[in-house]
C-alpha atoms as a PDB file:
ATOM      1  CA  UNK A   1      19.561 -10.461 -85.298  1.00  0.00           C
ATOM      2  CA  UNK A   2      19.000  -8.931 -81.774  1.00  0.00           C
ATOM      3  CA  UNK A   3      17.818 -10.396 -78.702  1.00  0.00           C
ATOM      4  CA  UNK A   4      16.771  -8.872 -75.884  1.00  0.00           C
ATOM      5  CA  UNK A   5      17.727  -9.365 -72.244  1.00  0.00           C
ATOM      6  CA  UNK A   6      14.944 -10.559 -70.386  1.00  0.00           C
ATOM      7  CA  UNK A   7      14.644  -8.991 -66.761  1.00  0.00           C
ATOM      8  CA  UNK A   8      13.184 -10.163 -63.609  1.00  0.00           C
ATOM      9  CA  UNK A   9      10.364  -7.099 -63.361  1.00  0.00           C
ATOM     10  CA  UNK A  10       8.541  -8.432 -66.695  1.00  0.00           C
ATOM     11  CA  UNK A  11       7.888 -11.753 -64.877  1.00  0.00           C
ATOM     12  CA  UNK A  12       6.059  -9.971 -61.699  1.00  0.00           C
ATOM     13  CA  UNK A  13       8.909  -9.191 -59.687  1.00  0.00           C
ATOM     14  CA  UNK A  14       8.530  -5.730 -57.712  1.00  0.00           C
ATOM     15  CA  UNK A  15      11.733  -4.654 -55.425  1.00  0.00           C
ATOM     16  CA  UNK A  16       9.322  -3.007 -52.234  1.00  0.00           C
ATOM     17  CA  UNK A  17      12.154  -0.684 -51.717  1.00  0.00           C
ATOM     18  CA  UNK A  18       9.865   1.469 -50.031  1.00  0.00           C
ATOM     19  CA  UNK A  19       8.296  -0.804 -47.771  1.00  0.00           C
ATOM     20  CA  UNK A  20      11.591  -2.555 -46.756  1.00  0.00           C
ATOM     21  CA  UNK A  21      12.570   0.535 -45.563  1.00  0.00           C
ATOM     22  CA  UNK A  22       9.722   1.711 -43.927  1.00  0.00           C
ATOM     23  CA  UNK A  23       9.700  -2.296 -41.932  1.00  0.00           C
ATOM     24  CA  UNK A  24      12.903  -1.075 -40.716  1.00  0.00           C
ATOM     25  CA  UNK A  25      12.326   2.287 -39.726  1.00  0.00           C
ATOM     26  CA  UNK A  26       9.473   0.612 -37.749  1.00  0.00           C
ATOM     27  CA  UNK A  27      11.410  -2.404 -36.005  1.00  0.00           C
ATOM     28  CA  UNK A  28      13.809   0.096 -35.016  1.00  0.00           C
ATOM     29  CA  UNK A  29      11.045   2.744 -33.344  1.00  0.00           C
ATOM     30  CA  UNK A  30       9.616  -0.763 -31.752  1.00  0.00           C
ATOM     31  CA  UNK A  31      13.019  -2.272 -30.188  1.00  0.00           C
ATOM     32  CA  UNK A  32      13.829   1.710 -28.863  1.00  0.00           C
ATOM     33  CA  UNK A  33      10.583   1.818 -27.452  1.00  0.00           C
ATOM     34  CA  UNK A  34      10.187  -1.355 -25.922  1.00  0.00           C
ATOM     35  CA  UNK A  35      13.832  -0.563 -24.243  1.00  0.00           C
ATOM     36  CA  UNK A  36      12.747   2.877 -23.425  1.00  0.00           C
ATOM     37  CA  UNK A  37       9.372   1.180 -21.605  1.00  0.00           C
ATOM     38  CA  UNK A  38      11.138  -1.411 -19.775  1.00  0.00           C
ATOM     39  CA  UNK A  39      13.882   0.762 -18.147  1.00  0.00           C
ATOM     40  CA  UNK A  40      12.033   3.906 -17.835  1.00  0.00           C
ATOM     41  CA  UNK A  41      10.984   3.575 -14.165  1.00  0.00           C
ATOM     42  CA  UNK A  42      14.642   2.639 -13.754  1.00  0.00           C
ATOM     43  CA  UNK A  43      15.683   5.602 -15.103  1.00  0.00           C
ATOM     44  CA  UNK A  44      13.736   8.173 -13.196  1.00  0.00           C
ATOM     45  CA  UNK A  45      14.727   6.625  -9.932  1.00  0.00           C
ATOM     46  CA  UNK A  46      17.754   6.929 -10.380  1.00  0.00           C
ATOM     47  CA  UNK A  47      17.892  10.088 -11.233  1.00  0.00           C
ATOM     48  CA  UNK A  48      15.389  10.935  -9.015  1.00  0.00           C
ATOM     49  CA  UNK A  49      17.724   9.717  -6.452  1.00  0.00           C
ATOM     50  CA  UNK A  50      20.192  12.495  -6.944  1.00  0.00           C
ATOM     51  CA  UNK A  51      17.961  15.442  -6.619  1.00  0.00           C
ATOM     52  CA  UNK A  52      17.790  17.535  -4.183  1.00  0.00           C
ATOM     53  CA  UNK A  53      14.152  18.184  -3.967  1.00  0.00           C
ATOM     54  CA  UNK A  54      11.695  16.123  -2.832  1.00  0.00           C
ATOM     55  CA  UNK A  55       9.421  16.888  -5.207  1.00  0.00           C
ATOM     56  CA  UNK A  56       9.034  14.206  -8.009  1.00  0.00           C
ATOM     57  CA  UNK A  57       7.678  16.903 -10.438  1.00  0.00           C
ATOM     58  CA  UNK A  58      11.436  19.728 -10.084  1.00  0.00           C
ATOM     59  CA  UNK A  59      14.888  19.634  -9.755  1.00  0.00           C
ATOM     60  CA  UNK A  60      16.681  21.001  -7.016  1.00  0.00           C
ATOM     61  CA  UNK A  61      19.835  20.017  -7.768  1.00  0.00           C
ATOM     62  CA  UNK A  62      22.573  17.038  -8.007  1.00  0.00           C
ATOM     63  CA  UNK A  63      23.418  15.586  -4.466  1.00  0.00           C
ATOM     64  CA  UNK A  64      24.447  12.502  -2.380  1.00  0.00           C
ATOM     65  CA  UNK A  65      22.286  13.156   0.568  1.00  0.00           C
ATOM     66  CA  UNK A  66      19.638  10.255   0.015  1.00  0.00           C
ATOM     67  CA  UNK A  67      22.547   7.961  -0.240  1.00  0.00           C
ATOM     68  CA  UNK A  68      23.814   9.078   2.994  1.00  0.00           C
ATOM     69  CA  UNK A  69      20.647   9.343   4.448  1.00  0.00           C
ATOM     70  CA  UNK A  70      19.209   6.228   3.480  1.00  0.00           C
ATOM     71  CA  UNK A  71      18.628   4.608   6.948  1.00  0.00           C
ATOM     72  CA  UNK A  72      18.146   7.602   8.571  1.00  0.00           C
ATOM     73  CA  UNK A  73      14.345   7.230   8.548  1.00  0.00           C
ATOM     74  CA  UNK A  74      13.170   4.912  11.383  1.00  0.00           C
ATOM     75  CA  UNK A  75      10.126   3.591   9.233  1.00  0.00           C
ATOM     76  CA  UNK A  76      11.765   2.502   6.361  1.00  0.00           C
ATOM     77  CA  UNK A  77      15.159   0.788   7.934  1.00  0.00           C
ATOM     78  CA  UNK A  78      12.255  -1.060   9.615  1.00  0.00           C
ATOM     79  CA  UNK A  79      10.273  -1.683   6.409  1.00  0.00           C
ATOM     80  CA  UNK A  80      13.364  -3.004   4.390  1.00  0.00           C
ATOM     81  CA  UNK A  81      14.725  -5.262   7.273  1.00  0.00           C
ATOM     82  CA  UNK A  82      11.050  -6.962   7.305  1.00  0.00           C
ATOM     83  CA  UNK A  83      11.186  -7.453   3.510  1.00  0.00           C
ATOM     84  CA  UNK A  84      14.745  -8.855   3.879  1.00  0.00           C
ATOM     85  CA  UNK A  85      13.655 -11.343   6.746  1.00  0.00           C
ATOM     86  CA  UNK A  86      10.002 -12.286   5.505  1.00  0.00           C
ATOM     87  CA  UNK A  87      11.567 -12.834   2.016  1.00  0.00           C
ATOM     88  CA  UNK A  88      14.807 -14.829   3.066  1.00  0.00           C
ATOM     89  CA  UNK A  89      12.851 -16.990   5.281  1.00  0.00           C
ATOM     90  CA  UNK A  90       9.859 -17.736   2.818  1.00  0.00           C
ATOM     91  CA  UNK A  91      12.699 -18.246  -0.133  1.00  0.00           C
ATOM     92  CA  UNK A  92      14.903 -20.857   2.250  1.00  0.00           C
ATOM     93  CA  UNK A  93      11.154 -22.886   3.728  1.00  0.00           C
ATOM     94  CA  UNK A  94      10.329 -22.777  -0.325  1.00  0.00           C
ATOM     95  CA  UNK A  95      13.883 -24.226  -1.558  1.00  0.00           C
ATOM     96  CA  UNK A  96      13.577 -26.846   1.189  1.00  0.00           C
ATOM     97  CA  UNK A  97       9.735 -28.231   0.736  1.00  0.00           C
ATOM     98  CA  UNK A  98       9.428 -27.081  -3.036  1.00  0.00           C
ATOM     99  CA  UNK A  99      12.879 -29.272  -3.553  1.00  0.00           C
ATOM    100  CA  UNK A 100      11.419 -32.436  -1.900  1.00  0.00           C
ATOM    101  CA  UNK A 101       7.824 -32.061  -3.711  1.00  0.00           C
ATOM    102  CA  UNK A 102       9.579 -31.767  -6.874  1.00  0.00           C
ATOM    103  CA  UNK A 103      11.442 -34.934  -6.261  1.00  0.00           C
ATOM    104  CA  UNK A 104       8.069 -36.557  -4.809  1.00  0.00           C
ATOM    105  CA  UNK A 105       6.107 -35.380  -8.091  1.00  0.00           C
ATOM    106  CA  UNK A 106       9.085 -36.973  -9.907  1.00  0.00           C
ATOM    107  CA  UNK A 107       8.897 -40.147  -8.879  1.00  0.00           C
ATOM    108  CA  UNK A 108       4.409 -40.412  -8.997  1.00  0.00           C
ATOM    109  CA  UNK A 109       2.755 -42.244 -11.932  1.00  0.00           C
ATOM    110  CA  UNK A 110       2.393 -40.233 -15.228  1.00  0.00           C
ATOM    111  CA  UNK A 111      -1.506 -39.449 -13.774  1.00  0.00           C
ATOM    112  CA  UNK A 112      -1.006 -38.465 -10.591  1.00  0.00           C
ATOM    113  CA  UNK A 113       2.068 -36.343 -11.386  1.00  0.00           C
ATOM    114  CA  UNK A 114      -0.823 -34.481 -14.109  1.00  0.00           C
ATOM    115  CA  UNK A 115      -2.931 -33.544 -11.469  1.00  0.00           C
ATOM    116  CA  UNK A 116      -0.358 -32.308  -8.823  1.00  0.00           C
ATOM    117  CA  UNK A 117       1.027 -30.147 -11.663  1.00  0.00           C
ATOM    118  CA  UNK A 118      -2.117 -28.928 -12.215  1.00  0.00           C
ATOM    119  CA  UNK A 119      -2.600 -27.849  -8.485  1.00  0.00           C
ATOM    120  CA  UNK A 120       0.791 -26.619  -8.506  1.00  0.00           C
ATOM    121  CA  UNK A 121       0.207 -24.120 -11.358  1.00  0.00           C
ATOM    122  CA  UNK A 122      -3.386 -22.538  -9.967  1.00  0.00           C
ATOM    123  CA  UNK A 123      -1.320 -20.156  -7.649  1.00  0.00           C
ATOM    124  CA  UNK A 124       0.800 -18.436 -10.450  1.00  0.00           C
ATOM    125  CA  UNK A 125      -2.194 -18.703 -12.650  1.00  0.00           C
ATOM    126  CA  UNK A 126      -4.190 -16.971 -10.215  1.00  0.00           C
ATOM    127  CA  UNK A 127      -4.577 -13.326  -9.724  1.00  0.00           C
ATOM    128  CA  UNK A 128      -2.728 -12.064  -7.523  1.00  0.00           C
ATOM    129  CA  UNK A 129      -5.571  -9.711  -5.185  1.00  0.00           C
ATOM    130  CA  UNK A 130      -7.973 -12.970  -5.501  1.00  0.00           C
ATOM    131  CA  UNK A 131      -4.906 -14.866  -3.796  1.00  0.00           C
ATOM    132  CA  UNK A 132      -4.968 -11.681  -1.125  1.00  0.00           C
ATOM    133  CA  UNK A 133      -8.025 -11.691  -0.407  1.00  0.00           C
ATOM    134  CA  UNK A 134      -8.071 -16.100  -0.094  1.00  0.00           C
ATOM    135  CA  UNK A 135      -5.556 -16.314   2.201  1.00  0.00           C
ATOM    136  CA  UNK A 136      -7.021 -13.059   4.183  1.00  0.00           C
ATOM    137  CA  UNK A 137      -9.876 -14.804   4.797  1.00  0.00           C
ATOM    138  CA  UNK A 138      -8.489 -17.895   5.527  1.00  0.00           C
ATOM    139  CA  UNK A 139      -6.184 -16.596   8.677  1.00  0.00           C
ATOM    140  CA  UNK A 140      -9.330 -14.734  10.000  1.00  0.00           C
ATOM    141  CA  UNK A 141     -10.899 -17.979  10.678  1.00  0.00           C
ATOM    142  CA  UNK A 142      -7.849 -18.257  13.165  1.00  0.00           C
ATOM    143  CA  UNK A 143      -7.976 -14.918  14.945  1.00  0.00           C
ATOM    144  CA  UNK A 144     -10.362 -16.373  17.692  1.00  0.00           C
ATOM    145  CA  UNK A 145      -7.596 -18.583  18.707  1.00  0.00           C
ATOM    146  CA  UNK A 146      -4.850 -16.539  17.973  1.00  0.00           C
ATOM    147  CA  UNK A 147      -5.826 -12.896  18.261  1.00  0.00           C
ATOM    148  CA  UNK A 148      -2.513 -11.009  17.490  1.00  0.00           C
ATOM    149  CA  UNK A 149      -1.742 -14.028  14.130  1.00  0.00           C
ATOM    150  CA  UNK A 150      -1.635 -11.441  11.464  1.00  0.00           C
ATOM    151  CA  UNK A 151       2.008  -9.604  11.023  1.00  0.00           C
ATOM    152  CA  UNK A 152       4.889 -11.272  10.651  1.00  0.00           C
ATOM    153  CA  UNK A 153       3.498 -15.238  10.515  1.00  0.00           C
ATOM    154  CA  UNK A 154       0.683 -14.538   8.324  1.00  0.00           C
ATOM    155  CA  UNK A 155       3.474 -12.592   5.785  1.00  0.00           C
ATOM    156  CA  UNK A 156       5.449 -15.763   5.982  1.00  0.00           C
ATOM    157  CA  UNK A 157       2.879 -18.079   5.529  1.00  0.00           C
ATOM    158  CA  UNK A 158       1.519 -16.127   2.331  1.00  0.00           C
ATOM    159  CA  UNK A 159       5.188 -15.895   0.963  1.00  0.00           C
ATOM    160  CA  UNK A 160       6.149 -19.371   1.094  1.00  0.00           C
ATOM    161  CA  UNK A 161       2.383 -20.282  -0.504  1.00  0.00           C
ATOM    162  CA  UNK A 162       3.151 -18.461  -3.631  1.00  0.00           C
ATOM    163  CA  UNK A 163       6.832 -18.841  -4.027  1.00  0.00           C
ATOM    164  CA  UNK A 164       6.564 -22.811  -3.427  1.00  0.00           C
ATOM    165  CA  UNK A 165       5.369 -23.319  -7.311  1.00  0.00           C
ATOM    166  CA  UNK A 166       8.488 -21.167  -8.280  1.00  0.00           C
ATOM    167  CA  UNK A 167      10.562 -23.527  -6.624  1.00  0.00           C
ATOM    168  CA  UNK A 168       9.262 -26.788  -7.970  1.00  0.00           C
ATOM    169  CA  UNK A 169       8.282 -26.005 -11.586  1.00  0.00           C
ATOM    170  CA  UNK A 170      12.463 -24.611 -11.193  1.00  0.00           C
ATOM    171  CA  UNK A 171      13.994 -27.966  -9.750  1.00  0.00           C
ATOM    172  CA  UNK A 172      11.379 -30.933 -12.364  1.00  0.00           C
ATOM    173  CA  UNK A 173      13.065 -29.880 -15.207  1.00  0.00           C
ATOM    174  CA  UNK A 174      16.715 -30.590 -14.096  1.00  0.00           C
ATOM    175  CA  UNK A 175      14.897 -33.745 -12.562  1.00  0.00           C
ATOM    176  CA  UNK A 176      14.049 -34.937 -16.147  1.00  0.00           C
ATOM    177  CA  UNK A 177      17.245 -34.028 -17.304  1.00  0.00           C
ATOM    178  CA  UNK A 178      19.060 -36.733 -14.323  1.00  0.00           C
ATOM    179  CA  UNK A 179      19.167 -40.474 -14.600  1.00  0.00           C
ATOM    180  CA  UNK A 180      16.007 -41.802 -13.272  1.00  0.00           C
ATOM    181  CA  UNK A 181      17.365 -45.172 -11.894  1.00  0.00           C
ATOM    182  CA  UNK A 182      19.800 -43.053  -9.629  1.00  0.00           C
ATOM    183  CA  UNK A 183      17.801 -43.282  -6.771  1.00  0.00           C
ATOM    184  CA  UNK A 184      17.926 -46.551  -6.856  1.00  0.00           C
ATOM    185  CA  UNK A 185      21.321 -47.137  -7.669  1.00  0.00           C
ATOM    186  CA  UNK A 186      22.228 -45.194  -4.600  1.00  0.00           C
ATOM    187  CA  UNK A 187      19.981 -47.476  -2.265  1.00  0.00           C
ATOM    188  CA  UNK A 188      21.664 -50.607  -3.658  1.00  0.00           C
ATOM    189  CA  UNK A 189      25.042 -49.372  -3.033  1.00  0.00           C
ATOM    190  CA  UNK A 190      23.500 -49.199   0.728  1.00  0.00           C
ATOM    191  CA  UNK A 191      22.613 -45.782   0.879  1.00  0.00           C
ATOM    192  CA  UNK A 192      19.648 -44.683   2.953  1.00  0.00           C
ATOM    193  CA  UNK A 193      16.410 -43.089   1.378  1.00  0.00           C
ATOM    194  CA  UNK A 194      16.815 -39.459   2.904  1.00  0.00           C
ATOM    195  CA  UNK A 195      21.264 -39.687   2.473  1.00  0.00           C
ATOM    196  CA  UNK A 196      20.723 -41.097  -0.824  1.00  0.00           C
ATOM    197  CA  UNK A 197      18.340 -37.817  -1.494  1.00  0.00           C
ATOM    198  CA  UNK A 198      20.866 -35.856  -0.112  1.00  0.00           C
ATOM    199  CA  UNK A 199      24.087 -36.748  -1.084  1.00  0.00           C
ATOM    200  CA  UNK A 200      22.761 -37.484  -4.791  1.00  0.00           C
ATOM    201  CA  UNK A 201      20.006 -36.196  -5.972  1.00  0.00           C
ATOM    202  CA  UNK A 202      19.702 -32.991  -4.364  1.00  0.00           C
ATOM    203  CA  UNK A 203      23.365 -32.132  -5.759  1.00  0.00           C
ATOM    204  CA  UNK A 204      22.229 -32.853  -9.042  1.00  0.00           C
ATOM    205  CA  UNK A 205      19.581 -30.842  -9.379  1.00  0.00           C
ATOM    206  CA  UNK A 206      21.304 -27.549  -7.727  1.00  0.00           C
ATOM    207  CA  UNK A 207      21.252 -25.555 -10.366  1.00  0.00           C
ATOM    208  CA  UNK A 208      17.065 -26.142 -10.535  1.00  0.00           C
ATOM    209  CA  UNK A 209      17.282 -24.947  -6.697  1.00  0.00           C
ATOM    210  CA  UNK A 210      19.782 -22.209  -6.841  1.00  0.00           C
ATOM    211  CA  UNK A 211      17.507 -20.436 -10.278  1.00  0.00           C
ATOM    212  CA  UNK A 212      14.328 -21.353  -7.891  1.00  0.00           C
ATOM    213  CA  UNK A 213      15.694 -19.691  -5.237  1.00  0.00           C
ATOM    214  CA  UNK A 214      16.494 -16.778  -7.200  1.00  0.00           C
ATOM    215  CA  UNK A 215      13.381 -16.492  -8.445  1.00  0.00           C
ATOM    216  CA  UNK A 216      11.385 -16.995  -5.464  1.00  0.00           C
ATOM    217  CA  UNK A 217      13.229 -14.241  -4.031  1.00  0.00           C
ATOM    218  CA  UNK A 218      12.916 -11.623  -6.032  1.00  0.00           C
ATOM    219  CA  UNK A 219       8.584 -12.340  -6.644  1.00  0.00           C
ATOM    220  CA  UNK A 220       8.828 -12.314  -2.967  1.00  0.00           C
ATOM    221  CA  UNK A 221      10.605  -8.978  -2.178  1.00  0.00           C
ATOM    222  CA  UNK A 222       8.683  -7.072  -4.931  1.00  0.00           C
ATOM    223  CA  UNK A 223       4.874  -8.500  -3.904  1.00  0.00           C
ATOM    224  CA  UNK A 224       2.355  -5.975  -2.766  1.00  0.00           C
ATOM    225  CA  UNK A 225      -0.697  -7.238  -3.739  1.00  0.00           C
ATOM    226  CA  UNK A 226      -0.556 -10.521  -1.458  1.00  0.00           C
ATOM    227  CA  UNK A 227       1.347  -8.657   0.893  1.00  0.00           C
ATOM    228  CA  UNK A 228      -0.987  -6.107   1.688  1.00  0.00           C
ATOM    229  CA  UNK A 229      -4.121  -8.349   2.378  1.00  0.00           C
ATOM    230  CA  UNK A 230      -2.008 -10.547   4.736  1.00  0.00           C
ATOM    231  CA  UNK A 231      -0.431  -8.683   7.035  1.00  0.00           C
ATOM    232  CA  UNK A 232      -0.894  -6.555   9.965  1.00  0.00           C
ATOM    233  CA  UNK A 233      -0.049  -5.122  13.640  1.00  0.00           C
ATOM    234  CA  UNK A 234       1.982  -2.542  11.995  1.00  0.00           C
ATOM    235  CA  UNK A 235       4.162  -5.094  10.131  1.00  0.00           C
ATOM    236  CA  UNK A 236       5.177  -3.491   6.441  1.00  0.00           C
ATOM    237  CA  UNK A 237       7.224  -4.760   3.898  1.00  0.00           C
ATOM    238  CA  UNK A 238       9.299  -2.105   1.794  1.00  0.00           C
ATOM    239  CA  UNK A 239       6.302  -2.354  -0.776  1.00  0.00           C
ATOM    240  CA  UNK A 240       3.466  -1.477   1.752  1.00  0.00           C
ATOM    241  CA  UNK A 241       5.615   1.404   3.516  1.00  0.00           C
ATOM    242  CA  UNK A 242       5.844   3.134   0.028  1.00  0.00           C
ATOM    243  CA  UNK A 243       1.922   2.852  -1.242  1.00  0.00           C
ATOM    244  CA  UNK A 244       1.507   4.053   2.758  1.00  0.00           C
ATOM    245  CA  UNK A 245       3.691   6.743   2.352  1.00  0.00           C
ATOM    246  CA  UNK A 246       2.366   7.475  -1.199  1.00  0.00           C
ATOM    247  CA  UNK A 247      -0.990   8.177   0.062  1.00  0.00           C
ATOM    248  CA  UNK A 248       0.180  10.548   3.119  1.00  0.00           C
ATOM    249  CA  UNK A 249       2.000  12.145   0.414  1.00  0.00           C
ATOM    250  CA  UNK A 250       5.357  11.761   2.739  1.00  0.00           C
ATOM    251  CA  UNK A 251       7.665   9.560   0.889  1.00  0.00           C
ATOM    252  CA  UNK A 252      11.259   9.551   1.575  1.00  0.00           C
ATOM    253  CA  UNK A 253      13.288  10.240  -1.140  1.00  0.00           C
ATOM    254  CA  UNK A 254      15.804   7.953   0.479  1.00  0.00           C
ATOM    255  CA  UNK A 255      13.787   4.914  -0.899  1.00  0.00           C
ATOM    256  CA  UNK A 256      14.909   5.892  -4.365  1.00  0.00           C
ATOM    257  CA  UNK A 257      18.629   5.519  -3.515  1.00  0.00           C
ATOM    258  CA  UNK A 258      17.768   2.394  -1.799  1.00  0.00           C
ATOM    259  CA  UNK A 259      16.053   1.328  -4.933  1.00  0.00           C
ATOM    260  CA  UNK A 260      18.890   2.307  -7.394  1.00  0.00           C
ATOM    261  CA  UNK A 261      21.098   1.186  -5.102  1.00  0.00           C
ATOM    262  CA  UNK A 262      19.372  -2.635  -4.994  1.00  0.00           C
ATOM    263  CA  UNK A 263      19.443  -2.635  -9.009  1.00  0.00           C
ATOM    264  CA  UNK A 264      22.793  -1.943  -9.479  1.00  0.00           C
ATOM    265  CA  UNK A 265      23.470  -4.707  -6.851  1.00  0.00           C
ATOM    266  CA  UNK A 266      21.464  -6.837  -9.285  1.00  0.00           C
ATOM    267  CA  UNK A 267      22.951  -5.646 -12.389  1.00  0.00           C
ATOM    268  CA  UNK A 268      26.263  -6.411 -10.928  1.00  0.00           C
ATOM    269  CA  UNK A 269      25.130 -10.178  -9.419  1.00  0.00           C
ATOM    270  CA  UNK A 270      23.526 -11.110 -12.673  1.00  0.00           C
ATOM    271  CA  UNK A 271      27.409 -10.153 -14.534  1.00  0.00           C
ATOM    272  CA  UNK A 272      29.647 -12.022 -12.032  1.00  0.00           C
ATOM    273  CA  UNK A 273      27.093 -15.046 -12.517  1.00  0.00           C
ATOM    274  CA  UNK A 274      27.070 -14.880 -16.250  1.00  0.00           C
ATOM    275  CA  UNK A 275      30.997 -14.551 -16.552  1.00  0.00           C
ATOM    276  CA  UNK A 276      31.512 -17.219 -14.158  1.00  0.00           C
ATOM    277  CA  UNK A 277      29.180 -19.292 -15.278  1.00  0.00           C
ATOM    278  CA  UNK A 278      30.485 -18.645 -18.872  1.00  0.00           C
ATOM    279  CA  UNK A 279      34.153 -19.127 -17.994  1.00  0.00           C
ATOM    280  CA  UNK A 280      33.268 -22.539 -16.441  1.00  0.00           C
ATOM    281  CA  UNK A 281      31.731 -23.710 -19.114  1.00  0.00           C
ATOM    282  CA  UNK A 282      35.059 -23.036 -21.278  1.00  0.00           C
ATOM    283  CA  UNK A 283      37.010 -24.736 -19.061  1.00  0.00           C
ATOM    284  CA  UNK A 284      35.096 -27.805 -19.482  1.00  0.00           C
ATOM    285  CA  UNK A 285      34.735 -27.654 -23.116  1.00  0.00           C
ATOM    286  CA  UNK A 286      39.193 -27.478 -22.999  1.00  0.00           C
ATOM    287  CA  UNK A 287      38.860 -30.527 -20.508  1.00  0.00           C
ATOM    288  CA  UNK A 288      36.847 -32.778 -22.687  1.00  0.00           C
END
């Protein structure tokens, strides 16, 4: 008497050999082209920063020169030492106020803490020319009493107004994370309000302020939109002197060198902060 072996396929079963394959073919062409789309203006600066022609569209050659050269135009020394000093100054004004908002918003009733979120998340929800444009027409209403306003304060003002959210949706999170009852164990142990928020709670939420900060900085130094609307008497950030020098069709190649320049910078940053961080946390696991 013989039996036969039952197999899998006579109950329905079907292998999709081909379309396995074919899923993997295609999440491979996505991931490369996803990479390829978020590094490709990377790319072509940099190696835009080595040639030797100033044309974007032919290659005249590997060289240094825009390296060495980098500061050698008047225009855009000027233009990056603005974006350094508008975006420094807006990042510290933001750690400081965003830092003790957070810690007020903390500490409201579950209602009130709703609707200050609420107002607190219009500016990043907001686009970014409508913002422009807002806080464009908003300074003009001060030009009668002070004529030469727009430049450098009207920048500052406009920076710290849209980095602020950055700073405090950055710092709540590490504030839910603390002890709530700290505060006042601090002022029972005969601290004052404003030491106790200094010497406790602030340090406990520094890693909220420090990734704020971070933040903050870098949406400052690479706005344009905001930028452009708010400032003026011949103050440019790096961002305006390009799309300026864009449209007179006189771009310095030196920018790109700058620009690959500032990434690596980054690259490097991000890596020391990632090993250290990483090698602290190892040494605490040993400790405990």
């Amino acid at each position: 008497m013989t039996y036969e072996v039952a197999r899998i396929e006579d109950y329905g079963f079907k292998k999709h050999t081909f379309w396995k394959i074919l899923w993997k073919i295609f999440k491979v062409i996505a991931i490369v082209f996803t990479v390829f789309m978020l590094y490709a203006s990377i790319i072509v600066i940099a190696l835009q920063s080595f040639n030797n022609s100033r044309s974007t569209t032919e290659y005249g050659g590997f060289t240094f020169d825009w390296y060495l050269q980098m500061f050698s135009n008047r225009l855009l020394t000027d233009a990056i030492k603005n974006t350094f000093i508008v975006s420094i100054s807006a990042t510290l004004i933001s750690a400081v106020l965003g830092t003790l908002i957070a810690v007020g918003i903390f500490y409201l009733p579950k209602k009130k803490k709703q609707r200050l979120l609420l107002l607190n998340n219009i500016p990043l929800l907001n686009a970014d020319i409508v913002t422009g444009v807002t806080l464009m027409l908003l300074f003009s209403l001060l030009l009668p009493i002070f004529p030469y306003f727009f430049g450098f304060p009207t920048l500052l003002l406009a920076h710290v107004f849209f980095t602020l959210p950055y700073i405090i949706l950055s710092v709540l999170p590490k504030l839910k994370e603390m002890d709530p009852n700290l505060m006042d164990a601090a002022t029972d142990l005969g601290l004052k309000p404003m030491k106790a928020l200094r010497k406790v709670i602030i340090p406990s939420v520094k890693s909220g302020v420090f990734s704020g900060l971070v933040l903050a900085f870098t949406v400052s130094f690479e706005d344009f939109a905001i930028s452009y609307f708010t400032t003026g008497n011949g103050f440019d950030n790096m961002s305006i002197w390009i799309y300026s020098s864009i449209g007179r069709r006189s771009l310095f190649p030196g920018v790109y060198a700058f620009s690959t320049l500032l990434t690596v910078l980054s690259i490097i940053a991000v890596l020391v902060y990632t090993f250290v961080g990483a090698k602290r946390r190892n040494k605490h696991e040993k400790n405990i």
